[in-house]
PDB file of N, CA and C in Angstrom:
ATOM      1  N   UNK A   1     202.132  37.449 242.474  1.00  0.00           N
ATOM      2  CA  UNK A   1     201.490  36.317 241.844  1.00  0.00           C
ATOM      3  C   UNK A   1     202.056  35.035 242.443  1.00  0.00           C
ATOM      4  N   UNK A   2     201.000  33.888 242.913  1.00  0.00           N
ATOM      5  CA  UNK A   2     201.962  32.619 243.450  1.00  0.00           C
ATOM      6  C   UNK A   2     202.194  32.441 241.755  1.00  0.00           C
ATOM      7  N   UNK A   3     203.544  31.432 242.097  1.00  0.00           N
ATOM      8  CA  UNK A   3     204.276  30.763 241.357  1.00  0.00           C
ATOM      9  C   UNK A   3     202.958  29.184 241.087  1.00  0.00           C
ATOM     10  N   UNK A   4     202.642  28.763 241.952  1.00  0.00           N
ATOM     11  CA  UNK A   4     201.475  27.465 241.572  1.00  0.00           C
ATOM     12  C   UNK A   4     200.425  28.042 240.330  1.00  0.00           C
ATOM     13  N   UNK A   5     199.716  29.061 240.639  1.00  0.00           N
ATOM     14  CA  UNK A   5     198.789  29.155 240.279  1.00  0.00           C
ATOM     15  C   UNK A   5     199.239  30.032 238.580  1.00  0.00           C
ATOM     16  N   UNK A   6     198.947  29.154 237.817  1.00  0.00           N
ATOM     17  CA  UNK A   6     199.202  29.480 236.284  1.00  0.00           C
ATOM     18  C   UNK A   6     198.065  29.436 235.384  1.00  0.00           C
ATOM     19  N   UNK A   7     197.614  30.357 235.113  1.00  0.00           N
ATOM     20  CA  UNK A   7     196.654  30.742 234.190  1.00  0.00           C
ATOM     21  C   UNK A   7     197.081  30.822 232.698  1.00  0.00           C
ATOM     22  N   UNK A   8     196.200  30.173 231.952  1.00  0.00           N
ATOM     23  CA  UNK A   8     196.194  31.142 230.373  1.00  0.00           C
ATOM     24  C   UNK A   8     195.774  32.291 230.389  1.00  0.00           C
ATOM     25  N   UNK A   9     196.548  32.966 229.216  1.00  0.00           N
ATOM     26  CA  UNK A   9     195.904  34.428 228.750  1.00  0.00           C
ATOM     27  C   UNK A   9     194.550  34.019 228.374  1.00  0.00           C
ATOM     28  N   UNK A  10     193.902  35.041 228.662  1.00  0.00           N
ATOM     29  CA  UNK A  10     192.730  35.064 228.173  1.00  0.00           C
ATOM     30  C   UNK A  10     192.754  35.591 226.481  1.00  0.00           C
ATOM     31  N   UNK A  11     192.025  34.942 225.647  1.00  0.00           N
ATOM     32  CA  UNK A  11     192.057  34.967 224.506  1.00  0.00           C
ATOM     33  C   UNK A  11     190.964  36.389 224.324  1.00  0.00           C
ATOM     34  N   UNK A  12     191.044  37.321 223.229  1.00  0.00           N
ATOM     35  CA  UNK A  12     190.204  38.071 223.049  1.00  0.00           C
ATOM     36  C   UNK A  12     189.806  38.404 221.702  1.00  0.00           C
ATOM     37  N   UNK A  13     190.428  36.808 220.900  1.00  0.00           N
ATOM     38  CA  UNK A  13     190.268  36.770 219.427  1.00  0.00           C
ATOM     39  C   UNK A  13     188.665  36.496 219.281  1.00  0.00           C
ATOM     40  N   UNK A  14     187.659  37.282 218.600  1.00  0.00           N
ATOM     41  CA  UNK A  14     186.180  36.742 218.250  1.00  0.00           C
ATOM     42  C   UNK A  14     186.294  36.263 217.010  1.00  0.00           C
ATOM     43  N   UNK A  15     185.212  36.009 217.012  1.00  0.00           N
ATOM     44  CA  UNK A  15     184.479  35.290 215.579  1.00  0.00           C
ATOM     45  C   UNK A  15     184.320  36.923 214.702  1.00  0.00           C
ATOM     46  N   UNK A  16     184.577  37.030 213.594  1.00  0.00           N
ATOM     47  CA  UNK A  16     184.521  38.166 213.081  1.00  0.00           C
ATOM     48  C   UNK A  16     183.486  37.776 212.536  1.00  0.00           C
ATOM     49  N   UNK A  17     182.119  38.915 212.268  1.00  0.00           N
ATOM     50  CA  UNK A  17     180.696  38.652 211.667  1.00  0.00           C
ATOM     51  C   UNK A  17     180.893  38.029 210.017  1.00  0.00           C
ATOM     52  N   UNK A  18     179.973  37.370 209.766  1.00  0.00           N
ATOM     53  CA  UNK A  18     180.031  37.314 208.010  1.00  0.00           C
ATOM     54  C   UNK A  18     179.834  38.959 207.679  1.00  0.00           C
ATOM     55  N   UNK A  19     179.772  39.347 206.664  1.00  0.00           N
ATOM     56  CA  UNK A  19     179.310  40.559 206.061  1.00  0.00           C
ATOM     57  C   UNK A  19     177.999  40.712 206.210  1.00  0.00           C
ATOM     58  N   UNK A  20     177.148  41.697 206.202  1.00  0.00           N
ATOM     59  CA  UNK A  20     176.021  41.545 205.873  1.00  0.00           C
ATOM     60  C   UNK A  20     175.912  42.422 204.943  1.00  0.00           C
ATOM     61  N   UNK A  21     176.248  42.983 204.010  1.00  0.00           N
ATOM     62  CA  UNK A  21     176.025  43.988 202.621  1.00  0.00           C
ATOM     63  C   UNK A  21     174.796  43.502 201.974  1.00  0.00           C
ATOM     64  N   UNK A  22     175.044  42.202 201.339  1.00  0.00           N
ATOM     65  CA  UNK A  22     173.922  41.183 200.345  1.00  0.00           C
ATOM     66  C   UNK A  22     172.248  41.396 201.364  1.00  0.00           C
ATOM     67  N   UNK A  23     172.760  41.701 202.001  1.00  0.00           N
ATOM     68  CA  UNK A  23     171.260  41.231 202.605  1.00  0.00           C
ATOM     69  C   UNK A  23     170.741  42.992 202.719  1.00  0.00           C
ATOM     70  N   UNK A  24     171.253  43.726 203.286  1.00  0.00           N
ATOM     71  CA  UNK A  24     170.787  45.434 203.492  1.00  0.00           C
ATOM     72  C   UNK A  24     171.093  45.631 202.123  1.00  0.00           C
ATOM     73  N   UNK A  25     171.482  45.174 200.811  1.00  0.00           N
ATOM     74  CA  UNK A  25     171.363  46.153 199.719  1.00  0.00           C
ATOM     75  C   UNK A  25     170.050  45.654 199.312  1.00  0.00           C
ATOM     76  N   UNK A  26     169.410  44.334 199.436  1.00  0.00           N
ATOM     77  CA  UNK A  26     168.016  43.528 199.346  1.00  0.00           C
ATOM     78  C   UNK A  26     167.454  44.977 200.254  1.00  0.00           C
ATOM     79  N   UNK A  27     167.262  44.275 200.987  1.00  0.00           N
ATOM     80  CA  UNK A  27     166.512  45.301 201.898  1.00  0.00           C
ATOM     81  C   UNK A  27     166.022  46.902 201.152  1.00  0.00           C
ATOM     82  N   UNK A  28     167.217  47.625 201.566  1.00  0.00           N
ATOM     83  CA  UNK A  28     167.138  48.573 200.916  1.00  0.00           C
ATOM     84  C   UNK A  28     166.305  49.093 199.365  1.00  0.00           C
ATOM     85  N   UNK A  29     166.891  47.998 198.699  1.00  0.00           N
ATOM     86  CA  UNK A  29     166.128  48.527 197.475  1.00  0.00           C
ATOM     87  C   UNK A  29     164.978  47.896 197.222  1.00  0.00           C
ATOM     88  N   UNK A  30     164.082  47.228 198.230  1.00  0.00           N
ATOM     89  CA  UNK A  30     163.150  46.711 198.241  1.00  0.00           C
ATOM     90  C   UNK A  30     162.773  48.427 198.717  1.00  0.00           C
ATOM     91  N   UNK A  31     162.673  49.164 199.808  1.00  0.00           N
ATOM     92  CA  UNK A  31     161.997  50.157 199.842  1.00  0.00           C
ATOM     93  C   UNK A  31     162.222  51.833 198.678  1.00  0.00           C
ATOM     94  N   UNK A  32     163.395  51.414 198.041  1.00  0.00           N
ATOM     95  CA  UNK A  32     163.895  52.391 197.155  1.00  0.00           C
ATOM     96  C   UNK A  32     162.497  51.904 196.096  1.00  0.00           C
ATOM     97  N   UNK A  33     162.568  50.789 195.428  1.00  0.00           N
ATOM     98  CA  UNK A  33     161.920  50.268 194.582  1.00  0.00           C
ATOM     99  C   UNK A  33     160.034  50.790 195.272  1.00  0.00           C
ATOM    100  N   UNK A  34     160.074  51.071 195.779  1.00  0.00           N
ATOM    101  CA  UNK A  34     158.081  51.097 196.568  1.00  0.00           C
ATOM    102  C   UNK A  34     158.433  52.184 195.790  1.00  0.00           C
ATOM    103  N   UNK A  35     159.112  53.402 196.761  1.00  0.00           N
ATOM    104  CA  UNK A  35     158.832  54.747 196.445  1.00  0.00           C
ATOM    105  C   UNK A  35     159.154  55.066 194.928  1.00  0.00           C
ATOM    106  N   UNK A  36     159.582  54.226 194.384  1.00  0.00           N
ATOM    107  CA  UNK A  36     159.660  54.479 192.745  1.00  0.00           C
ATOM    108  C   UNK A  36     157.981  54.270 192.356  1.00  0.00           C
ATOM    109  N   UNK A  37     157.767  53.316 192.763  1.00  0.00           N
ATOM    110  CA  UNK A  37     156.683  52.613 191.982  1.00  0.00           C
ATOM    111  C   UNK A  37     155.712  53.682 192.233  1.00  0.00           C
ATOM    112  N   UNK A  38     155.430  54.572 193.426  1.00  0.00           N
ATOM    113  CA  UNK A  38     154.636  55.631 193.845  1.00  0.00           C
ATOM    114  C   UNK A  38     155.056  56.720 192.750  1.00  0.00           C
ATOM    115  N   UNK A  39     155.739  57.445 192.505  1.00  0.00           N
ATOM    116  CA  UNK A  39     156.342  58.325 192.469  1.00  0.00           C
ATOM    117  C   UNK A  39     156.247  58.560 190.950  1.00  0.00           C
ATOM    118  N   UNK A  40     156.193  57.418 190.097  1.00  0.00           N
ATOM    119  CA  UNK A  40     156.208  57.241 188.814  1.00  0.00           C
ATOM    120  C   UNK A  40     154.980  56.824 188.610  1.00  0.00           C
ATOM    121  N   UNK A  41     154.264  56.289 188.945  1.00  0.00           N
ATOM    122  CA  UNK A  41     152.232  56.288 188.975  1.00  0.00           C
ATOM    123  C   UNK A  41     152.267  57.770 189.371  1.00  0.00           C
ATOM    124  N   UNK A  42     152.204  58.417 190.254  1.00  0.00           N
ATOM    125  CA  UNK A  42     151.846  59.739 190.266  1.00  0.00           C
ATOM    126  C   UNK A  42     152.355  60.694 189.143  1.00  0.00           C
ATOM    127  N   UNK A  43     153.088  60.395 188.783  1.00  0.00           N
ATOM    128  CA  UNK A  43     153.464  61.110 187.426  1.00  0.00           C
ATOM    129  C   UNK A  43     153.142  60.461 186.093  1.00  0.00           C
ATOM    130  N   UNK A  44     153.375  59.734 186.023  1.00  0.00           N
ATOM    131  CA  UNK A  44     151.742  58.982 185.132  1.00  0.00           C
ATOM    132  C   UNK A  44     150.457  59.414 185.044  1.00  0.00           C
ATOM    133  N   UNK A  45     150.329  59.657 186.215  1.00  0.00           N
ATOM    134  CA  UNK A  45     148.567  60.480 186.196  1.00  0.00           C
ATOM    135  C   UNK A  45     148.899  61.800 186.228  1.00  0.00           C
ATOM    136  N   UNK A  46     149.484  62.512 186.299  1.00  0.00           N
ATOM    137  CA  UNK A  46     149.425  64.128 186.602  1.00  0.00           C
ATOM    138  C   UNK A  46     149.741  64.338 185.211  1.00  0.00           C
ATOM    139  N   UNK A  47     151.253  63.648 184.311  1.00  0.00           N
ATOM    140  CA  UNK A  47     151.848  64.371 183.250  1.00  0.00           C
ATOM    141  C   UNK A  47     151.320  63.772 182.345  1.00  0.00           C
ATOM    142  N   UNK A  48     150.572  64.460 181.506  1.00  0.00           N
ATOM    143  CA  UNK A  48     150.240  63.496 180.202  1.00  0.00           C
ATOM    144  C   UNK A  48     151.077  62.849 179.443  1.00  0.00           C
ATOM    145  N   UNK A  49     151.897  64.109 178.912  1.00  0.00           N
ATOM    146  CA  UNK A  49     153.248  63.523 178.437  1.00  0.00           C
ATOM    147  C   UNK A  49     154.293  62.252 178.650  1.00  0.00           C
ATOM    148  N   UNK A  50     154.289  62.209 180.038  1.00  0.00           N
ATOM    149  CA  UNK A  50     155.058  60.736 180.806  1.00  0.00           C
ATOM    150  C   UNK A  50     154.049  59.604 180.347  1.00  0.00           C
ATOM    151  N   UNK A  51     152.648  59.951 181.011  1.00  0.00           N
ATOM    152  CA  UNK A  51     151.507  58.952 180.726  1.00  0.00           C
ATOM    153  C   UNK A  51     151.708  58.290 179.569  1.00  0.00           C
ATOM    154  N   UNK A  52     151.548  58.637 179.047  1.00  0.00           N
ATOM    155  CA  UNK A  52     151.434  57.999 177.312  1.00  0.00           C
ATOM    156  C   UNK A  52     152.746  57.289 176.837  1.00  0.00           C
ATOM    157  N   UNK A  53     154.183  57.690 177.722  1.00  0.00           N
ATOM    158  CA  UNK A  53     155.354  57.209 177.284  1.00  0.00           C
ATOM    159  C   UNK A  53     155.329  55.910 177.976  1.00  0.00           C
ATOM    160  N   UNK A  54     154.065  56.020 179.320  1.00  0.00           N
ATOM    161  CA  UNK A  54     154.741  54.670 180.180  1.00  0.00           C
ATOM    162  C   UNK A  54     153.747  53.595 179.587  1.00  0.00           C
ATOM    163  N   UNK A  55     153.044  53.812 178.627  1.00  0.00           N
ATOM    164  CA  UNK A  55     152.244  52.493 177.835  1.00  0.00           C
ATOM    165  C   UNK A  55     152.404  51.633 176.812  1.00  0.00           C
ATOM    166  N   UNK A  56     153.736  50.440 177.965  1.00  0.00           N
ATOM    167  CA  UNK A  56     153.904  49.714 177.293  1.00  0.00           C
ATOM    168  C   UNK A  56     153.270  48.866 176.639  1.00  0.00           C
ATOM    169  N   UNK A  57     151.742  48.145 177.350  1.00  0.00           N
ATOM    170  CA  UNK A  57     151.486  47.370 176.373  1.00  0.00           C
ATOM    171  C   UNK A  57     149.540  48.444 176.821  1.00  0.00           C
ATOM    172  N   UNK A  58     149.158  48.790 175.303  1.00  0.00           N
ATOM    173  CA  UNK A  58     147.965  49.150 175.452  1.00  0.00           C
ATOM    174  C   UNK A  58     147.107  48.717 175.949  1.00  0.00           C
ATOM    175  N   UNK A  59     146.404  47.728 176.035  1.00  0.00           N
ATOM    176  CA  UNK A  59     145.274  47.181 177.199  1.00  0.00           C
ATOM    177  C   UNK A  59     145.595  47.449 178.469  1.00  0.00           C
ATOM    178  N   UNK A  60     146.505  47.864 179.170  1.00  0.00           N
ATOM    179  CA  UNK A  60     146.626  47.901 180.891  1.00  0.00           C
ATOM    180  C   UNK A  60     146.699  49.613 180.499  1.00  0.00           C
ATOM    181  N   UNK A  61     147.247  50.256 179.439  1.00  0.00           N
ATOM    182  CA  UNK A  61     147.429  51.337 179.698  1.00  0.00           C
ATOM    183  C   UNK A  61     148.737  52.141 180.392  1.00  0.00           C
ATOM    184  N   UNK A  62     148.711  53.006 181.009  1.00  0.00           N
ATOM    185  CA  UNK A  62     150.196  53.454 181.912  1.00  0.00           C
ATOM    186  C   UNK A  62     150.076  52.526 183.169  1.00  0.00           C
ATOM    187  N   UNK A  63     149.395  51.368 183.383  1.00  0.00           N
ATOM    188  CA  UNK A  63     150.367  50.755 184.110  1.00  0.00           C
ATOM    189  C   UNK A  63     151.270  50.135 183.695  1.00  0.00           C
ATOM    190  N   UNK A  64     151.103  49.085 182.872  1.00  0.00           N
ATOM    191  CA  UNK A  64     152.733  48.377 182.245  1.00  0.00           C
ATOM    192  C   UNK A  64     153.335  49.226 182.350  1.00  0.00           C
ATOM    193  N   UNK A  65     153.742  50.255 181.833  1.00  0.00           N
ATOM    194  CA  UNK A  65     155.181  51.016 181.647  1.00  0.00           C
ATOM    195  C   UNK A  65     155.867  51.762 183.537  1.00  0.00           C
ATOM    196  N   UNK A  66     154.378  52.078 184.279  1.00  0.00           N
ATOM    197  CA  UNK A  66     154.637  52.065 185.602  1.00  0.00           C
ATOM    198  C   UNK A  66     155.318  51.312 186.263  1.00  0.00           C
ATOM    199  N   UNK A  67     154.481  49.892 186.347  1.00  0.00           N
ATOM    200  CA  UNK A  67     155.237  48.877 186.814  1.00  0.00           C
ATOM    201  C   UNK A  67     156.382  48.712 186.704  1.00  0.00           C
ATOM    202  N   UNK A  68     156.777  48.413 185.243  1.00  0.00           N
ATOM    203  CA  UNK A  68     158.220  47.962 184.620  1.00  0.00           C
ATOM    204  C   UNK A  68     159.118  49.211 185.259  1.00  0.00           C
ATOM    205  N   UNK A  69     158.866  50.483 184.978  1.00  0.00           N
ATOM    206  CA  UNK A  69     159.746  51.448 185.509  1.00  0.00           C
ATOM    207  C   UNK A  69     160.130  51.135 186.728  1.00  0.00           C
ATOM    208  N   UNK A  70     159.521  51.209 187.761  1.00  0.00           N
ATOM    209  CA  UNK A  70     159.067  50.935 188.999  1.00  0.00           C
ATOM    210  C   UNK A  70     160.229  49.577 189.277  1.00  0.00           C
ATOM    211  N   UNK A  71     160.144  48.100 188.971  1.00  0.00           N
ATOM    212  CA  UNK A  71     160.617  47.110 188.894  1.00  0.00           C
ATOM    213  C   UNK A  71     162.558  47.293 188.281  1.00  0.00           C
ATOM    214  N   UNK A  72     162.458  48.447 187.400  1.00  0.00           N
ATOM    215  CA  UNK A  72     163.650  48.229 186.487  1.00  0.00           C
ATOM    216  C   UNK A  72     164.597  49.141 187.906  1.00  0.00           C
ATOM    217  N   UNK A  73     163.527  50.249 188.401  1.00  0.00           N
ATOM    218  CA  UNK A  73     164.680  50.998 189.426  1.00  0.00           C
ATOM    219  C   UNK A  73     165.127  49.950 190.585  1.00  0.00           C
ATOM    220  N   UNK A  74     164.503  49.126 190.708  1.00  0.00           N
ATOM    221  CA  UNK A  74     164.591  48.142 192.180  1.00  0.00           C
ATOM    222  C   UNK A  74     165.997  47.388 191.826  1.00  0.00           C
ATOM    223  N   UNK A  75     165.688  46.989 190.376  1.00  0.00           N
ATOM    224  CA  UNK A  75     166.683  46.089 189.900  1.00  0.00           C
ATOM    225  C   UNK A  75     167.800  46.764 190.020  1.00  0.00           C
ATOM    226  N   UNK A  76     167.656  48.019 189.554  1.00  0.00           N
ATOM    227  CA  UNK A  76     169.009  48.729 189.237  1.00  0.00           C
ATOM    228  C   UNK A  76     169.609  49.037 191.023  1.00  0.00           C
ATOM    229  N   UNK A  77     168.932  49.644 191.799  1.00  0.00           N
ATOM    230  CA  UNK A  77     169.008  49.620 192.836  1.00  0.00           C
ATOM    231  C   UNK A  77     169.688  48.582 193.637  1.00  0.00           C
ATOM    232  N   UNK A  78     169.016  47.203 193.289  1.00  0.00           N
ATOM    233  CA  UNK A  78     169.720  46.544 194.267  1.00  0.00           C
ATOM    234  C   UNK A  78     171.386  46.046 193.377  1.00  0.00           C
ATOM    235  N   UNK A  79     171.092  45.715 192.168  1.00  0.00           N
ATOM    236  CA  UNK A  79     172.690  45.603 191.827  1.00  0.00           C
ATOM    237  C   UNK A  79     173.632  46.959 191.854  1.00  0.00           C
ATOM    238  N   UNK A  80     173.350  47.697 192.267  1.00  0.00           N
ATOM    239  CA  UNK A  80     174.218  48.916 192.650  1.00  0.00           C
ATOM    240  C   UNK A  80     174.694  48.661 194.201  1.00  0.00           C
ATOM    241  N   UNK A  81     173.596  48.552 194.732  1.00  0.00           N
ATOM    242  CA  UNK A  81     174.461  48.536 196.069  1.00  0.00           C
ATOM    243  C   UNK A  81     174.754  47.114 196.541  1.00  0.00           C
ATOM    244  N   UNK A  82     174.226  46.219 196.242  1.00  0.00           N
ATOM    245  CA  UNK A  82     174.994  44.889 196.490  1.00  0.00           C
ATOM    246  C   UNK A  82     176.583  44.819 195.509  1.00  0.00           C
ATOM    247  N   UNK A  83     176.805  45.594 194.894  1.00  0.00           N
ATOM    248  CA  UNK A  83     177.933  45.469 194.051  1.00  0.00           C
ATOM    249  C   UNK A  83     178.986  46.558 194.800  1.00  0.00           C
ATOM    250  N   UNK A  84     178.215  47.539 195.484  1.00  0.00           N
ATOM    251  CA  UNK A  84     179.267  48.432 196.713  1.00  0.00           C
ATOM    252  C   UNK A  84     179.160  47.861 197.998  1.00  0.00           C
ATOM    253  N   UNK A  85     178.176  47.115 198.091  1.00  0.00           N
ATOM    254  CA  UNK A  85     178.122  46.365 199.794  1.00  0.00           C
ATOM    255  C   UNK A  85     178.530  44.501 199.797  1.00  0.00           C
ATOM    256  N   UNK A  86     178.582  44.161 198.673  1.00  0.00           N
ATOM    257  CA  UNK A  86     178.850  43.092 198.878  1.00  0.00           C
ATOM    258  C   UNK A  86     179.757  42.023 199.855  1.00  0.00           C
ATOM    259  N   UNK A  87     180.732  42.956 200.560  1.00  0.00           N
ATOM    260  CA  UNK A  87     181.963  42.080 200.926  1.00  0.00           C
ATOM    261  C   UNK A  87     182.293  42.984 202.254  1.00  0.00           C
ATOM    262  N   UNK A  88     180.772  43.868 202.452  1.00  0.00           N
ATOM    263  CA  UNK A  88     181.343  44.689 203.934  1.00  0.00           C
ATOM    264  C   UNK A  88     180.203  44.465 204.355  1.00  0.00           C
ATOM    265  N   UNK A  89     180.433  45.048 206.446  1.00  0.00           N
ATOM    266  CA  UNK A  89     179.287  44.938 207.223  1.00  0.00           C
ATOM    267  C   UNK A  89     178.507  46.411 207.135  1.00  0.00           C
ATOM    268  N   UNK A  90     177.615  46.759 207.141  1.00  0.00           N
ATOM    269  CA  UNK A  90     177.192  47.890 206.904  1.00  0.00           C
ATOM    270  C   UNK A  90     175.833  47.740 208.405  1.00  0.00           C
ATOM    271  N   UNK A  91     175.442  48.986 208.806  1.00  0.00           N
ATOM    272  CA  UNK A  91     174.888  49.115 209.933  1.00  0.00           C
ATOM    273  C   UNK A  91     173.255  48.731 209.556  1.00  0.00           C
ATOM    274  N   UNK A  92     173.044  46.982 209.643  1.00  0.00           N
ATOM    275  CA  UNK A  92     171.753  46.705 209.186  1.00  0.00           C
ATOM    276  C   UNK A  92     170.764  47.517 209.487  1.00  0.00           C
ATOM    277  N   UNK A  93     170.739  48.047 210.953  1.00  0.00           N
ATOM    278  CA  UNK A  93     169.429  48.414 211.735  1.00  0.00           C
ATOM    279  C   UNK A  93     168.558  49.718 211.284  1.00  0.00           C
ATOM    280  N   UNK A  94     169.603  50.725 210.644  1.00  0.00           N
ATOM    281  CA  UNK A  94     169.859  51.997 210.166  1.00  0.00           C
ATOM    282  C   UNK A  94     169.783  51.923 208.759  1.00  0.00           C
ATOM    283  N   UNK A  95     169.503  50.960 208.195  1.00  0.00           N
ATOM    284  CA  UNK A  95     169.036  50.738 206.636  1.00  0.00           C
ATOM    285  C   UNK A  95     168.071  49.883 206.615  1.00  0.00           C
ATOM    286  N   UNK A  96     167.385  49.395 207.447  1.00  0.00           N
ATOM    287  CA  UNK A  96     166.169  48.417 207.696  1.00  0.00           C
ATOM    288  C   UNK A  96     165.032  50.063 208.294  1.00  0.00           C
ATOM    289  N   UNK A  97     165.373  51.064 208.801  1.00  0.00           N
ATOM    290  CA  UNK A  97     165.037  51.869 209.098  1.00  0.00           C
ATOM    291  C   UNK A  97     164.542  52.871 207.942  1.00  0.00           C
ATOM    292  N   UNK A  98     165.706  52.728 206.954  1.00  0.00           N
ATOM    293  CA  UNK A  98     165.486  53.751 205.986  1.00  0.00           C
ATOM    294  C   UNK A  98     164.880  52.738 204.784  1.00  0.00           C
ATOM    295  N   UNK A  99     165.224  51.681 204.997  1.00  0.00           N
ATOM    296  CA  UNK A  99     164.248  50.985 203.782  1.00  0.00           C
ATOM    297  C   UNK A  99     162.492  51.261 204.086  1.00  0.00           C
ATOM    298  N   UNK A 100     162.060  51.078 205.801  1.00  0.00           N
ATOM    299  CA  UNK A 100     160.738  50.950 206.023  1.00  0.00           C
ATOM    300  C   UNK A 100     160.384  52.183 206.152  1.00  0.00           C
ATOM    301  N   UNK A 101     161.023  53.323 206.051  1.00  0.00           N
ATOM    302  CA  UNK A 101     160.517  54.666 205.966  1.00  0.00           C
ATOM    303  C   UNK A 101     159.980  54.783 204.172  1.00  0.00           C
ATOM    304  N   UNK A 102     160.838  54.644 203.428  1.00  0.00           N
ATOM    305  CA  UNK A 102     160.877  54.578 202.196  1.00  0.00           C
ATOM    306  C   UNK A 102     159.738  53.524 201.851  1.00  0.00           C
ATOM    307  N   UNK A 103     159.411  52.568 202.421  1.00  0.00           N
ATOM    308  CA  UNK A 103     158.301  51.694 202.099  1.00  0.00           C
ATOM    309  C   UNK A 103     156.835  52.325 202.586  1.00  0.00           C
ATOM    310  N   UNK A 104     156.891  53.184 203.589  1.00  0.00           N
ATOM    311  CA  UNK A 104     155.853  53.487 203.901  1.00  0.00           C
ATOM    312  C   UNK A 104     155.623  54.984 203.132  1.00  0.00           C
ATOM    313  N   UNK A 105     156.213  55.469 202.702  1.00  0.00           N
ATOM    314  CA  UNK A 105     155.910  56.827 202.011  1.00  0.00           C
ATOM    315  C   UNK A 105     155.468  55.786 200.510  1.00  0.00           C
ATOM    316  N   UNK A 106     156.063  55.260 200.093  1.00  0.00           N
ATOM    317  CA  UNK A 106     155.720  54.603 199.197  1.00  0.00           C
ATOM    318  C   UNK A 106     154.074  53.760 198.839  1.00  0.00           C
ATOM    319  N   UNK A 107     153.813  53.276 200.108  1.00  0.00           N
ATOM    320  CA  UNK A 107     152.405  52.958 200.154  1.00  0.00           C
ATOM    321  C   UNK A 107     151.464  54.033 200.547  1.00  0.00           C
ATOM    322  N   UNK A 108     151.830  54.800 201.275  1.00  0.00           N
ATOM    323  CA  UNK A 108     151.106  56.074 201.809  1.00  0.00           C
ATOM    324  C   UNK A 108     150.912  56.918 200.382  1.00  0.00           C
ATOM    325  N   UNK A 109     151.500  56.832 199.342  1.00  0.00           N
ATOM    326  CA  UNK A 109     151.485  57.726 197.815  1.00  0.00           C
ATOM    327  C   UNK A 109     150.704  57.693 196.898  1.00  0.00           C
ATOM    328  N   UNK A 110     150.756  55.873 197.306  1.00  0.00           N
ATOM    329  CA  UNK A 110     149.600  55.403 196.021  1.00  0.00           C
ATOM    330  C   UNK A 110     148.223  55.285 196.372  1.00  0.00           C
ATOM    331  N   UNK A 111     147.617  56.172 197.711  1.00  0.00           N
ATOM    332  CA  UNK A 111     146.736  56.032 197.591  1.00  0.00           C
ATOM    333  C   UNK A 111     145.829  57.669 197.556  1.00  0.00           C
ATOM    334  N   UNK A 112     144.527  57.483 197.247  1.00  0.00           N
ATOM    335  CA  UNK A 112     144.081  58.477 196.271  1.00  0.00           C
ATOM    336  C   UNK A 112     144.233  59.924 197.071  1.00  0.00           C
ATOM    337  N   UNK A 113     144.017  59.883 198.167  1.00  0.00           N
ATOM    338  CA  UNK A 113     144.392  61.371 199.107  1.00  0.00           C
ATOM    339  C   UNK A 113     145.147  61.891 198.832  1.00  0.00           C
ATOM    340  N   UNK A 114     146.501  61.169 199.163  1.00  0.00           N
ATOM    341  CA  UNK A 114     147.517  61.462 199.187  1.00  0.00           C
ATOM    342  C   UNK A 114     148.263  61.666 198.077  1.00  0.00           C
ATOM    343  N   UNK A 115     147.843  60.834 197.177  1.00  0.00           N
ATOM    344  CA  UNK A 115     148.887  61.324 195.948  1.00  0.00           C
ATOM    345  C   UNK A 115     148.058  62.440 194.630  1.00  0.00           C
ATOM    346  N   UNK A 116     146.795  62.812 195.507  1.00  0.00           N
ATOM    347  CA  UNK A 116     146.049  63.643 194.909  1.00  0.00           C
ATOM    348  C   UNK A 116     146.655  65.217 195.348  1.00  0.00           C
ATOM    349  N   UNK A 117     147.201  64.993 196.504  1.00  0.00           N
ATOM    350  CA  UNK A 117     148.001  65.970 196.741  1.00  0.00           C
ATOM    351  C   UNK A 117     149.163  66.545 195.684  1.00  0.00           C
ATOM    352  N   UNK A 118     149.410  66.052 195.010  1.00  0.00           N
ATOM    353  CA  UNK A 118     150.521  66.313 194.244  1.00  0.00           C
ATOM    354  C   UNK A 118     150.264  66.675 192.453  1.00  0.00           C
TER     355      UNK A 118
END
C-alpha cells in the first residue's frame, strides 16, 4: 500500500427498512375478509339453519347477518395480525400473493356457477 494514498473504510452501515407488518396485515386481511364474505353467503344459502341465524335485520334478509359476519372476520383478522406484525418486516411480496389468491377465490365463489357447486 503507498503510504500517500489514504482511504476511508468503506462504510457498510444501511438504512435499516421501516417495518412493514401494518401494511401486509391490511393487505392480508383484506383478502382473508373476501373469502369470508364468500364462504358465509354460501352457507347462508345451502344451510337453512345458518340462513335464518344470519338475519340480522329482516328486510335484507341473510344478507345483513352475511355481510356483518363477513366484515366482523376482516376486523378480527386484521387486528390479529397487525398486533403480531406490527413492529416487524415480514416478506410483503409473498402475502400480497396470498392476499390476491384469497381475493380471487373469494370473488370467483360468489358467483352463481361456482358457488352452486357447493
Amino acid at each position: 500500500m503507498n503510504p500517500q494514498q489514504t482511504t476511508a473504510p468503506e462504510s457498510s452501515v444501511s438504512a435499516a427498512a421501516p417495518p412493514n407488518g401494518s401494511g401486509a396485515a391490511a393487505v392480508l386481511a383484506a383478502g382473508i375478509g373476501s373469502l369470508a364474505l364468500a364462504v358465509v353467503a354460501i352457507a347462508g344459502d345451502r344451510i337453512a339453519g345458518f340462513g335464518k341465524l344470519m338475519i340480522f335485520y329482516r328486510p335484507t334478509g341473510p344478507l345483513s347477518g352475511v355481510t356483518t359476519s363477513a366484515i366482523v372476520v376482516w376486523l378480527m383478522a386484521w387486528a390479529l395480525l397487525e398486533w403480531r406484525w406490527r413492529k416487524k418486516s415480514v416478506a410483503l411480496g409473498k402475502i400480497a400473493a396470498a392476499a390476491l389468491v384469497l381475493l380471487i377465490l373469494g370473488l370467483l365463489l360468489t358467483f352463481p356457477p361456482l358457488a352452486d357447486l357447493f
